[in-house]
N, C-alpha and C. Protein backbone atom coordinates (compact mmCIF):
# COMPACT_ATOMS: atom_id res chain seq x y z
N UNK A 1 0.82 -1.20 0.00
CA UNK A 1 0.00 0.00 0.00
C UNK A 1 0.86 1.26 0.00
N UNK A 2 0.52 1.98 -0.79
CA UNK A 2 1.20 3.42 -1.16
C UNK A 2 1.57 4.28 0.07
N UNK A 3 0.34 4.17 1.11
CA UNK A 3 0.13 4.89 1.95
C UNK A 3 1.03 4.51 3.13
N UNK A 4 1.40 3.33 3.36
CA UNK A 4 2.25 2.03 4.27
C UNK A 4 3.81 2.59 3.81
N UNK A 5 3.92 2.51 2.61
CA UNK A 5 5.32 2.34 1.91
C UNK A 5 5.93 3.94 1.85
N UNK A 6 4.75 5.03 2.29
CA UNK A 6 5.63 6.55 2.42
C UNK A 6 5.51 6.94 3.56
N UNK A 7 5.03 6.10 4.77
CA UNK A 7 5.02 6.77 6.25
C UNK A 7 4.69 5.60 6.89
N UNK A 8 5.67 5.60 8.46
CA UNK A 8 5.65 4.00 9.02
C UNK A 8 4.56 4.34 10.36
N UNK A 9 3.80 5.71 10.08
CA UNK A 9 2.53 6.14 11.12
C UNK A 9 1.41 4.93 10.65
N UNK A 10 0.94 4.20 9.34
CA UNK A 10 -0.02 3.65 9.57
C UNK A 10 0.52 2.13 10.59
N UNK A 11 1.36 1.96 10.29
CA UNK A 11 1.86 0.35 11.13
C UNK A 11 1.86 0.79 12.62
N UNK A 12 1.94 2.14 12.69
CA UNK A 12 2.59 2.24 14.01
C UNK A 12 0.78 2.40 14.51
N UNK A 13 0.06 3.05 14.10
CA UNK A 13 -1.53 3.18 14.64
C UNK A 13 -1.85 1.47 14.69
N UNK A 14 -1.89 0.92 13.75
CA UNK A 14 -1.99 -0.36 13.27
C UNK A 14 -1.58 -1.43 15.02
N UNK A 15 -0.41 -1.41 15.19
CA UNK A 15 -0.05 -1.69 16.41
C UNK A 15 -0.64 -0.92 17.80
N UNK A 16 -0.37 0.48 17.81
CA UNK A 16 -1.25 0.26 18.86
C UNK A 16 -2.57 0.10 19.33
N UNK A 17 -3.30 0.09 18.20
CA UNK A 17 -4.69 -0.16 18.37
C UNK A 17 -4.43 -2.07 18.29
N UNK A 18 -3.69 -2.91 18.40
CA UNK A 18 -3.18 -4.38 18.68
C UNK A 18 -3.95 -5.21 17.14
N UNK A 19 -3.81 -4.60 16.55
CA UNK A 19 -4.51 -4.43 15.06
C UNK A 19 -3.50 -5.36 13.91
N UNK A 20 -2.34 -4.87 14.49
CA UNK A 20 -1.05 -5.36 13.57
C UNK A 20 -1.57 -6.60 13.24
N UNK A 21 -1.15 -7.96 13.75
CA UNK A 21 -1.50 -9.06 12.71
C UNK A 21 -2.24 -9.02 12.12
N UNK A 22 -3.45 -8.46 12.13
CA UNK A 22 -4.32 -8.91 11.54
C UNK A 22 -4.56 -8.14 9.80
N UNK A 23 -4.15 -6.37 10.57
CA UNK A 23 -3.56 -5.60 9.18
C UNK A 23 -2.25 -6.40 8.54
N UNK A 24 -1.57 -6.71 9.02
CA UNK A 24 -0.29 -7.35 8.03
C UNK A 24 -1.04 -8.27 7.45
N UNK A 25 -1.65 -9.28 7.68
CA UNK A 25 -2.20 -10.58 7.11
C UNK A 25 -3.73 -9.95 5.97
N UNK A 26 -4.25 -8.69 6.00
CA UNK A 26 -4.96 -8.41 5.30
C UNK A 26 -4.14 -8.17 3.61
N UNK A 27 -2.73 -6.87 4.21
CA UNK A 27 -1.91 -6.42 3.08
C UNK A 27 -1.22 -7.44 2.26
N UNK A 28 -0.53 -8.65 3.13
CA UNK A 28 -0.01 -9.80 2.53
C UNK A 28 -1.42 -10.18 1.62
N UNK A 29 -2.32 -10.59 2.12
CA UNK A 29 -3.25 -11.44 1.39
C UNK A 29 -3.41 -10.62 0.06
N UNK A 30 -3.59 -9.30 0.07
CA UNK A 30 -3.98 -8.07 -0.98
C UNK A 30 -2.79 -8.38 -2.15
N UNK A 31 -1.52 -8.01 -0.98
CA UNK A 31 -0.18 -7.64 -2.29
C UNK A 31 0.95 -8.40 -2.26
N UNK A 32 0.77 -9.83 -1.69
CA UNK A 32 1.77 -10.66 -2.25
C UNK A 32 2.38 -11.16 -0.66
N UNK A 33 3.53 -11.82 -0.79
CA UNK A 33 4.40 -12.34 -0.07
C UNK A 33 5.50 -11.40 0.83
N UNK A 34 5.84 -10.52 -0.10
CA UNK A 34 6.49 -9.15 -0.22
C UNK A 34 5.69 -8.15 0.14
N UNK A 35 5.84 -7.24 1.32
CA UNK A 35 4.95 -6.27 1.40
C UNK A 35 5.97 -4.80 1.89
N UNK A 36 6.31 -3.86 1.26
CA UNK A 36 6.97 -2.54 2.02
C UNK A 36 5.58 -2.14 2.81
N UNK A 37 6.07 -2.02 4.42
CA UNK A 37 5.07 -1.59 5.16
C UNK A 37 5.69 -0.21 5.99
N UNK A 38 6.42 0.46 5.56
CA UNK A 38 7.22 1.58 6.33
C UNK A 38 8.23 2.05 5.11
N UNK A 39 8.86 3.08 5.37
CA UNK A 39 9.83 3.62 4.26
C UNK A 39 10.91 3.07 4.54
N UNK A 40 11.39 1.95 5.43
CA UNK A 40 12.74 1.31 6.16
C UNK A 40 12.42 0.22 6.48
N UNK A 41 11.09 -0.43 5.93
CA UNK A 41 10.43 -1.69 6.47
C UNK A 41 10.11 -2.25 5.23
N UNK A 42 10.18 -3.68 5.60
CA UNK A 42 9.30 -4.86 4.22
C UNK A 42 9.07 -6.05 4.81
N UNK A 43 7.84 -6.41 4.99
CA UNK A 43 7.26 -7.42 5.62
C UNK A 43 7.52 -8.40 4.62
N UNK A 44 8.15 -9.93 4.69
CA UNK A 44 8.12 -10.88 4.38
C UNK A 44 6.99 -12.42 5.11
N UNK A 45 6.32 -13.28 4.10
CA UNK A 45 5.57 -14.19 4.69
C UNK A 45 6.20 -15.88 4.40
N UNK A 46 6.84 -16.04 3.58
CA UNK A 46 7.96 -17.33 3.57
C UNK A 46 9.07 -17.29 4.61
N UNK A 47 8.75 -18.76 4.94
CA UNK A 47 9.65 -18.94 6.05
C UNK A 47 11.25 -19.17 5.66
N UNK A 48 11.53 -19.11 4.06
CA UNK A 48 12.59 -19.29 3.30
C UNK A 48 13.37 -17.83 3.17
N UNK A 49 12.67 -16.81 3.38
CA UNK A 49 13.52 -15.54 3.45
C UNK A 49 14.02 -15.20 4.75
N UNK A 50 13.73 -16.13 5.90
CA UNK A 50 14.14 -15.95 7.04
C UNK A 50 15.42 -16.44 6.75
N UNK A 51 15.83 -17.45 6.37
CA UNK A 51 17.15 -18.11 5.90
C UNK A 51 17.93 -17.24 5.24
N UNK A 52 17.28 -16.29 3.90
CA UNK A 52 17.98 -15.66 3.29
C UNK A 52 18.89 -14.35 3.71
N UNK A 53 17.82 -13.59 4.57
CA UNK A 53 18.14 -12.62 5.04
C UNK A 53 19.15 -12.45 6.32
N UNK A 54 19.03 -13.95 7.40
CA UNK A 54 19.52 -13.53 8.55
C UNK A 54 20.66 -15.18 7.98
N UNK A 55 21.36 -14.99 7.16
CA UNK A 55 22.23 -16.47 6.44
C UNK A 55 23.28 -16.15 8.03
N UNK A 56 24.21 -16.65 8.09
CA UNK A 56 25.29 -17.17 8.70
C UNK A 56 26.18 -16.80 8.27
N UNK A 57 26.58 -17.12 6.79
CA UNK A 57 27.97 -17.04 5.98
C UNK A 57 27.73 -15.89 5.16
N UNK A 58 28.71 -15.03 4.85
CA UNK A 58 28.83 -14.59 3.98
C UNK A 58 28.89 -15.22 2.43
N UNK A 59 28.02 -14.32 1.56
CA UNK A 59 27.56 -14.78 0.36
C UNK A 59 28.49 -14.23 -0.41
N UNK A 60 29.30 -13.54 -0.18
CA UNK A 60 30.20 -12.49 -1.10
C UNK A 60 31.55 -12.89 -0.77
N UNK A 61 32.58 -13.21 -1.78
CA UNK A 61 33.99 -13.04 -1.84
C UNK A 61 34.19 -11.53 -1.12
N UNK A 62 35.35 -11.80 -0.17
CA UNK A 62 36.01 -10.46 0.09
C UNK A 62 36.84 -10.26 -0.91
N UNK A 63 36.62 -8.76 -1.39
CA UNK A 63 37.76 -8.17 -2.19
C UNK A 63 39.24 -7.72 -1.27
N UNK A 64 40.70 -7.98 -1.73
CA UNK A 64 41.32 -7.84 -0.78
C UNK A 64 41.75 -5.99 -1.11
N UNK A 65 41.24 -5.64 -2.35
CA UNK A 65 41.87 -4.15 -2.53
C UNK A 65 41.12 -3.41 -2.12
N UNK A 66 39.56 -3.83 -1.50
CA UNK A 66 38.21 -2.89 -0.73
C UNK A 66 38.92 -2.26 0.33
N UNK A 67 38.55 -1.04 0.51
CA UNK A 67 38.82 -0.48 2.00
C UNK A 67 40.17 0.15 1.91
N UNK A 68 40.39 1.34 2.61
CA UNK A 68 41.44 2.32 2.37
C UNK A 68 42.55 0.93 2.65
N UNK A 69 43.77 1.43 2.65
CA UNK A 69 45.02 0.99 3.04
C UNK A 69 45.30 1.23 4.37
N UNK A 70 45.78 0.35 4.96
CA UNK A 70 46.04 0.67 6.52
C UNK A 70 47.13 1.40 6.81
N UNK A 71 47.36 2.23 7.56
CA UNK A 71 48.32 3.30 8.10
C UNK A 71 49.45 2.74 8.51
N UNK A 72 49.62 1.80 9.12
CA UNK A 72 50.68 0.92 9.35
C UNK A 72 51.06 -0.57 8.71
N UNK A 73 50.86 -0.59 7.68
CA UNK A 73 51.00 -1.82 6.62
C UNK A 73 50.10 -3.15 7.22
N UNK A 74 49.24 -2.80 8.75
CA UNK A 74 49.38 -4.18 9.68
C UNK A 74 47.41 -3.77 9.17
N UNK A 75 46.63 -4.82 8.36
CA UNK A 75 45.51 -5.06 8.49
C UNK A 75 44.59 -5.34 9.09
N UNK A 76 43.60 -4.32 9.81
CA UNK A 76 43.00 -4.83 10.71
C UNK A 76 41.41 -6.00 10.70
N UNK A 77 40.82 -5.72 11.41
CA UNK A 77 39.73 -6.73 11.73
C UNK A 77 38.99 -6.50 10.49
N UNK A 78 38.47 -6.18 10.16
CA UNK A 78 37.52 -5.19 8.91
C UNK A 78 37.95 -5.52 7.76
N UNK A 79 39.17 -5.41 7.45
CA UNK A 79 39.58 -5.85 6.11
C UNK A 79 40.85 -6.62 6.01
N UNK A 80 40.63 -7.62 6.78
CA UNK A 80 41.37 -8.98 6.53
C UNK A 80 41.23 -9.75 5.43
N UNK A 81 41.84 -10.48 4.36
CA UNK A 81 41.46 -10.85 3.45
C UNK A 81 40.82 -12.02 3.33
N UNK A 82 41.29 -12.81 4.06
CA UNK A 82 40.41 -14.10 4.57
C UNK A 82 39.56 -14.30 5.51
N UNK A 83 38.55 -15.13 5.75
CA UNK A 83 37.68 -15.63 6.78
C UNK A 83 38.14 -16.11 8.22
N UNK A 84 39.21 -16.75 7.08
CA UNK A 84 39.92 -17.79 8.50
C UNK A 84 41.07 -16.78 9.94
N UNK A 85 41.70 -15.17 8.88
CA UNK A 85 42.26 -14.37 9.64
C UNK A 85 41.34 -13.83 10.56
N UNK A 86 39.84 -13.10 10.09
CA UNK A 86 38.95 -12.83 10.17
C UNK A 86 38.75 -13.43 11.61
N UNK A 87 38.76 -14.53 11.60
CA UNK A 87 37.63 -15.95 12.71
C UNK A 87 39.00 -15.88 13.85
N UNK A 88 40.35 -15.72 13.31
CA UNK A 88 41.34 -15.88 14.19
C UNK A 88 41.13 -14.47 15.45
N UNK A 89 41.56 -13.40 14.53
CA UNK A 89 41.35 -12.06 14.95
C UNK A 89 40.04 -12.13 16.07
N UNK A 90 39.45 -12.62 15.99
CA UNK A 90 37.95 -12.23 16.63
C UNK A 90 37.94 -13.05 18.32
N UNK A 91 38.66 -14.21 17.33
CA UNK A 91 38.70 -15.20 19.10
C UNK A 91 39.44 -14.39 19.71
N UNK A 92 40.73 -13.63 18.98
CA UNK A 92 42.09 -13.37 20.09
C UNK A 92 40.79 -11.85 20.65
N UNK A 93 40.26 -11.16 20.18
CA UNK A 93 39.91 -9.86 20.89
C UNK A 93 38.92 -10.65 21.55
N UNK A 94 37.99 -11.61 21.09
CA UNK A 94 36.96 -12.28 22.38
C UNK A 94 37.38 -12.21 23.81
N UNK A 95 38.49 -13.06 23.81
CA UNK A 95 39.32 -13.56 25.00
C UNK A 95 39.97 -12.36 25.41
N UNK A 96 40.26 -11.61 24.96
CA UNK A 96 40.91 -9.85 25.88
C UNK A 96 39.97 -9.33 26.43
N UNK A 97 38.42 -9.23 25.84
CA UNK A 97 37.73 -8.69 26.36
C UNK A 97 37.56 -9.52 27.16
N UNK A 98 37.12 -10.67 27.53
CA UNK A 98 36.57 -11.83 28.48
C UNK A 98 37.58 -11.21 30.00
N UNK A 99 39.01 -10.93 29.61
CA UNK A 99 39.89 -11.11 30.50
C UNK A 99 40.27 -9.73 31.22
N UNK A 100 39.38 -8.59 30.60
CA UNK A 100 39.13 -7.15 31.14
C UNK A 100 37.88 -7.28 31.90
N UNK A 101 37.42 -7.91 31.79
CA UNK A 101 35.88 -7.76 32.73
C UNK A 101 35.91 -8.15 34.02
């Protein structure tokens, strides 16, 4: 709905009048599977885009030339070129923080 998709005031009336499911399940039924319900919102009704959207792995090759150059030749967390530096990096700051608390 036009009106849904340029201001997130109708979802938000929608909810507090405790209205929401039942308006989402009207708009789904109207306009598909896919619904923009806010200008920063899109209601999905397959339980297969839950998979898509919240995946685990990255779907994308890291590029290793993305991202400025580091100031000190030493690459940090952010733009490591691999996964596996990536996964290393993360345990060693896990465990520093674990060991500041």
């Amino acid at each position: 709905p036009k009106l849904w998709a340029m201001s997130s005031l109708p979802a938000n009336i929608s909810q507090i009048r405790g209205r929401q499911p039942y308006d989402m399940a009207k708009v789904h039924e109207k306009y598909g599977p896919v619904v923009r319900v806010g200008p920063n919102s899109i209601s999905y009704t397959s339980a297969e885009a839950w998979n898509d959207i919240f995946t685990t792995r990255p779907q994308l090759i890291k590029d290793p030339k993305a991202g400025p150059p580091p100031p000190n030749g030493v690459k940090g967390l952010a733009f490591t070129d691999s996964d596996a530096d990536h996964s290393r990096m993360r345990r060693v700051r896990r465990v520093c923080l674990d060991e500041h608390r």
